[in-house]
N, C-alpha and C. Protein backbone atom coordinates (compact mmCIF):
# COMPACT_ATOMS: atom_id res chain seq x y z
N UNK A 1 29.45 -23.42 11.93
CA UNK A 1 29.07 -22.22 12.66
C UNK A 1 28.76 -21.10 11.67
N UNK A 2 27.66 -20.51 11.53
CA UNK A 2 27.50 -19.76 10.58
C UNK A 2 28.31 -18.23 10.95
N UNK A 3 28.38 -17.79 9.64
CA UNK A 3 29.01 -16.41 9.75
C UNK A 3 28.18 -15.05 9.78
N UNK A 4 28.88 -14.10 10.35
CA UNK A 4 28.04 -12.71 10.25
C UNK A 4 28.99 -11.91 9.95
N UNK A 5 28.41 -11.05 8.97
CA UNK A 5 29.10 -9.79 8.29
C UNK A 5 28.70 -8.53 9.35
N UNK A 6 29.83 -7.73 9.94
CA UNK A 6 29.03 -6.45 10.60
C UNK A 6 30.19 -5.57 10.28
N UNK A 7 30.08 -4.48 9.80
CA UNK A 7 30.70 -3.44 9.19
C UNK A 7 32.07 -4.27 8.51
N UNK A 8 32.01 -5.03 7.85
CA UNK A 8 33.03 -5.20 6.58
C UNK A 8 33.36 -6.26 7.31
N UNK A 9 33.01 -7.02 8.54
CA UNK A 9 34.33 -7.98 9.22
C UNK A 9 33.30 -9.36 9.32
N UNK A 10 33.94 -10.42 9.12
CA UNK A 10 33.18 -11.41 9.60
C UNK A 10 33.22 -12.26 10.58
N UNK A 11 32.29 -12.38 11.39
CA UNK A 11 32.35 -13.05 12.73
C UNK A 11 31.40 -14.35 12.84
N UNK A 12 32.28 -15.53 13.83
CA UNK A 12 31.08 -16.55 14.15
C UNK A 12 30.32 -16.13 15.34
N UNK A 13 29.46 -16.54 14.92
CA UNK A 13 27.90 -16.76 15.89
C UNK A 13 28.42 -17.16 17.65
N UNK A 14 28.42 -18.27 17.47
CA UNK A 14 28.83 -19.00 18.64
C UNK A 14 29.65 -17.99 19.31
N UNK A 15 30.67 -17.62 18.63
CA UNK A 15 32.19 -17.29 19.30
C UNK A 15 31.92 -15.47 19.95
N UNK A 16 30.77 -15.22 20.03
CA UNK A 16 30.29 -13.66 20.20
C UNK A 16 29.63 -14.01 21.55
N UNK A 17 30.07 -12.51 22.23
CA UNK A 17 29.60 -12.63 23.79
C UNK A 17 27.96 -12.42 23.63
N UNK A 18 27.54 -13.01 25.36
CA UNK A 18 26.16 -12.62 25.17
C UNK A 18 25.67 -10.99 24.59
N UNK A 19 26.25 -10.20 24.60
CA UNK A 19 25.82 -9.14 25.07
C UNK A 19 25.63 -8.76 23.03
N UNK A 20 26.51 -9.07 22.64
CA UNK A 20 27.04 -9.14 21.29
C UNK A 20 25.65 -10.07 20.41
N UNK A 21 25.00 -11.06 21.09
CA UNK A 21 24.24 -12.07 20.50
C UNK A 21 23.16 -11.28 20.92
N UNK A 22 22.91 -10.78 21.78
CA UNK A 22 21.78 -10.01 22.38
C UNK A 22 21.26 -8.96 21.40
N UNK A 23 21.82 -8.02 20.78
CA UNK A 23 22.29 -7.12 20.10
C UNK A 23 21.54 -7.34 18.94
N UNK A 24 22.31 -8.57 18.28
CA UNK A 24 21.84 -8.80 16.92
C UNK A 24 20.43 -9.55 16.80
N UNK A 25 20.02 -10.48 18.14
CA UNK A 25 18.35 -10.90 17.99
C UNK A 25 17.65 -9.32 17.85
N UNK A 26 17.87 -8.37 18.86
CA UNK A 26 17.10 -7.06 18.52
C UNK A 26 17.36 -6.84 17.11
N UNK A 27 18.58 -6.24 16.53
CA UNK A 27 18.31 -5.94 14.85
C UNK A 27 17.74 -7.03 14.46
N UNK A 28 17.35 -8.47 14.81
CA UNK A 28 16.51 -8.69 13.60
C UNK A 28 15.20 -8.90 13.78
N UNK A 29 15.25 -8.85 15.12
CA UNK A 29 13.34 -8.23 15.04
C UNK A 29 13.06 -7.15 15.01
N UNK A 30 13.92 -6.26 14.89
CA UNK A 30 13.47 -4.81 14.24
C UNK A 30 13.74 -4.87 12.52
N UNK A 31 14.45 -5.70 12.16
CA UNK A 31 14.22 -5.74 10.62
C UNK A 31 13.17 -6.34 10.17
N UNK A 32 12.54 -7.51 11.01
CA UNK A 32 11.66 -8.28 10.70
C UNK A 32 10.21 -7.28 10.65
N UNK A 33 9.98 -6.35 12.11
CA UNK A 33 9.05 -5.49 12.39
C UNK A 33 8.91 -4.51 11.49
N UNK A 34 10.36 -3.62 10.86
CA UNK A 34 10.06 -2.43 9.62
C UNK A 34 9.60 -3.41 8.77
N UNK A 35 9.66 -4.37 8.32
CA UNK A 35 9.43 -4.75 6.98
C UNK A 35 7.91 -5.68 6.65
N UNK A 36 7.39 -6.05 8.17
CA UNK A 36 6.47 -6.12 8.43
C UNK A 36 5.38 -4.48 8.37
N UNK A 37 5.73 -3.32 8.89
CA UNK A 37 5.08 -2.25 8.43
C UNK A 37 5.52 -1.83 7.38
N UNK A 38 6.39 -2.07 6.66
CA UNK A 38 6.41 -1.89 5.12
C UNK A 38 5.13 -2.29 4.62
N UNK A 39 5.01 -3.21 4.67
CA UNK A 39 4.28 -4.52 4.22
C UNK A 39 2.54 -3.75 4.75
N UNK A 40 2.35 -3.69 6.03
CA UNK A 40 1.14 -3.17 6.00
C UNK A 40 0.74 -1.40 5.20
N UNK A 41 1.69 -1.01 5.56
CA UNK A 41 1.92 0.07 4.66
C UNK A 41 1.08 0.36 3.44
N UNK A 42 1.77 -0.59 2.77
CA UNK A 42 1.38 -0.74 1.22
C UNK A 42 0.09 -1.39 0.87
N UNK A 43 0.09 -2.30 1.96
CA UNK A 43 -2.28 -2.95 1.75
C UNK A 43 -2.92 -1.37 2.26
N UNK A 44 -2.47 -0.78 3.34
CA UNK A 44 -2.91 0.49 3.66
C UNK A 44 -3.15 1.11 2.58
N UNK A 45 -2.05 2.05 2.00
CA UNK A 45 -2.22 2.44 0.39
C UNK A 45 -3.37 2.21 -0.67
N UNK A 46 -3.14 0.58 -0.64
CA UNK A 46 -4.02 0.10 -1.95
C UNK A 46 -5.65 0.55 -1.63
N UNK A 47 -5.84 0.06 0.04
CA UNK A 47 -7.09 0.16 0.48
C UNK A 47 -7.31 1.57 0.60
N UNK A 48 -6.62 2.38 0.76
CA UNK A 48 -7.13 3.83 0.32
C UNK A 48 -7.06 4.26 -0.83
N UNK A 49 -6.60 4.14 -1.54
CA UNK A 49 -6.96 4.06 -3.14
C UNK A 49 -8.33 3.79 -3.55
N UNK A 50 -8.48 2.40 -2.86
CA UNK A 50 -9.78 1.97 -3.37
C UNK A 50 -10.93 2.08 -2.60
N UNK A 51 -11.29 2.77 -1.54
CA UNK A 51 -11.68 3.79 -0.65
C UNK A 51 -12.20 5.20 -1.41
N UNK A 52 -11.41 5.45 -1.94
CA UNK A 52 -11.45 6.76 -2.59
C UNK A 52 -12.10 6.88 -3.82
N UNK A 53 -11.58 5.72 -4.66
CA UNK A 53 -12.82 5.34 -5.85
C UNK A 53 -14.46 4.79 -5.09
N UNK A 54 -14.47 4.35 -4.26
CA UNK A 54 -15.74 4.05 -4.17
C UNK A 54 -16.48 5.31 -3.72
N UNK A 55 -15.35 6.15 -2.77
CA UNK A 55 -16.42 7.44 -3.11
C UNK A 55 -16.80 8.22 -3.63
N UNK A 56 -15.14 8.90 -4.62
CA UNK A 56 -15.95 9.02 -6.20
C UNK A 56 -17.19 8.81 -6.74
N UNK A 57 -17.46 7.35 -6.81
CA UNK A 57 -18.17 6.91 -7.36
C UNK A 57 -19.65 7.36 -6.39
N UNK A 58 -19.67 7.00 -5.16
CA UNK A 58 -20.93 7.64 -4.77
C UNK A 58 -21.01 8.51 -4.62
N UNK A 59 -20.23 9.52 -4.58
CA UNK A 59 -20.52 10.83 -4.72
C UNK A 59 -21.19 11.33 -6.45
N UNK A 60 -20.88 10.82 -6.97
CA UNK A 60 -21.45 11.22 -8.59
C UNK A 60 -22.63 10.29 -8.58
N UNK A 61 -22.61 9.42 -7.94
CA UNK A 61 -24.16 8.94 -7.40
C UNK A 61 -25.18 9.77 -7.31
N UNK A 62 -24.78 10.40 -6.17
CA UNK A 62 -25.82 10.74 -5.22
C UNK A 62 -26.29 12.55 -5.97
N UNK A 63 -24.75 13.09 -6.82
CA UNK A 63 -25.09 13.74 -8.01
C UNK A 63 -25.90 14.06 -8.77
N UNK A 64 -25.68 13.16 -9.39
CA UNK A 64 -26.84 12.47 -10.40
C UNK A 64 -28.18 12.51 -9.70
N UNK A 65 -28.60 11.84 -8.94
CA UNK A 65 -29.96 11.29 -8.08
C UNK A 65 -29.98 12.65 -7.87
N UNK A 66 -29.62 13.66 -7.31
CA UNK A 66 -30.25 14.76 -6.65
C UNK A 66 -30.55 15.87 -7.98
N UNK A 67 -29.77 15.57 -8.81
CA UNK A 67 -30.44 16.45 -10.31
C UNK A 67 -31.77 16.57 -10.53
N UNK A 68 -32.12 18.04 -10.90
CA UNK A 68 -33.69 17.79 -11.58
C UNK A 68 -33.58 17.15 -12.67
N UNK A 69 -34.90 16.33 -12.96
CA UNK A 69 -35.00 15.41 -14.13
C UNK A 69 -35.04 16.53 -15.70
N UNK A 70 -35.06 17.63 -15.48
CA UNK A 70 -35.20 18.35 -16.79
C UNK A 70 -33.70 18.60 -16.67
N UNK A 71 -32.41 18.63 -16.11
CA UNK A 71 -31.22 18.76 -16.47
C UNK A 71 -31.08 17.57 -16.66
N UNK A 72 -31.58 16.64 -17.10
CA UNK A 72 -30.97 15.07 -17.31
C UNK A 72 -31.12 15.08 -18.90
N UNK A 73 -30.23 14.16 -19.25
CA UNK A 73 -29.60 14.67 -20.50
C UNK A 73 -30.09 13.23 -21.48
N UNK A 74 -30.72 13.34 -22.42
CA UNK A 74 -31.22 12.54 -23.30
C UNK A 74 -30.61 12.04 -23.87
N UNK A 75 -30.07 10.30 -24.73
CA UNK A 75 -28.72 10.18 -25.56
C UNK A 75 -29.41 11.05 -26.67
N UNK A 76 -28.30 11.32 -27.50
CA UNK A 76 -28.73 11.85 -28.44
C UNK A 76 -28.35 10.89 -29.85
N UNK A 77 -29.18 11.07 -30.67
CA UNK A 77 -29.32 9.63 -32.09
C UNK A 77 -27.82 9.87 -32.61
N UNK A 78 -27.10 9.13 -33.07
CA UNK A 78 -25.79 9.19 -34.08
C UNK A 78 -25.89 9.89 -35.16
N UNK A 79 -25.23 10.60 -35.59
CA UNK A 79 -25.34 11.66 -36.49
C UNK A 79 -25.29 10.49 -37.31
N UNK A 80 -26.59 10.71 -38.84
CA UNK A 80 -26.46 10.59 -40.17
C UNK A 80 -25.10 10.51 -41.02
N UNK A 81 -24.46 9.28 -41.46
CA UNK A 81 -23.75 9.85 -42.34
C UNK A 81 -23.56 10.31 -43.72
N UNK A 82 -24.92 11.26 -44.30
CA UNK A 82 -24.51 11.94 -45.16
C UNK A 82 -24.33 12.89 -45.22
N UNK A 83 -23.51 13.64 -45.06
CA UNK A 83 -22.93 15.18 -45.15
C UNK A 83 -22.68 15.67 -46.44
């Protein structure tokens, strides 16, 4: 009969009233459920992260593209090294 720890005491499974067994299926589909939105949580996160770089990125896109071509900036040659 397996055991359960609930505030410092340990109890069997079996030997717990319904109401008592009832109880603990809810805590563990509510542990199962937080940790399941933990879990989406954190892909949430990543995908806004990387959301945010892609618009960065088109935003300095679309930057760029809307510049006049005389503010566009030429490379310039490597400096000589004789000084």
């Amino acid at each position: 009969m397996p055991l359960i720890k609930i505030n410092g005491l340990a109890y069997e499974f079996d030997t717990l009233d319904d109401e008592a067994k009832s109880h603990l299926r809810y805590l563990a589909f509510i542990d199962a459920e937080l940790e399941q939105m933990a879990m989406r949580m954190s892909v949430m996160k990543i995908s806004r992260d990387q959301i945010g770089q892609r618009l960065d990125a088109a935003l300095l896109r679309q930057s760029v593209a809307a510049s006049p071509p005389e503010l566009a900036q030429k490379p310039q040659p490597a400096p000589s090294g004789g000084a």
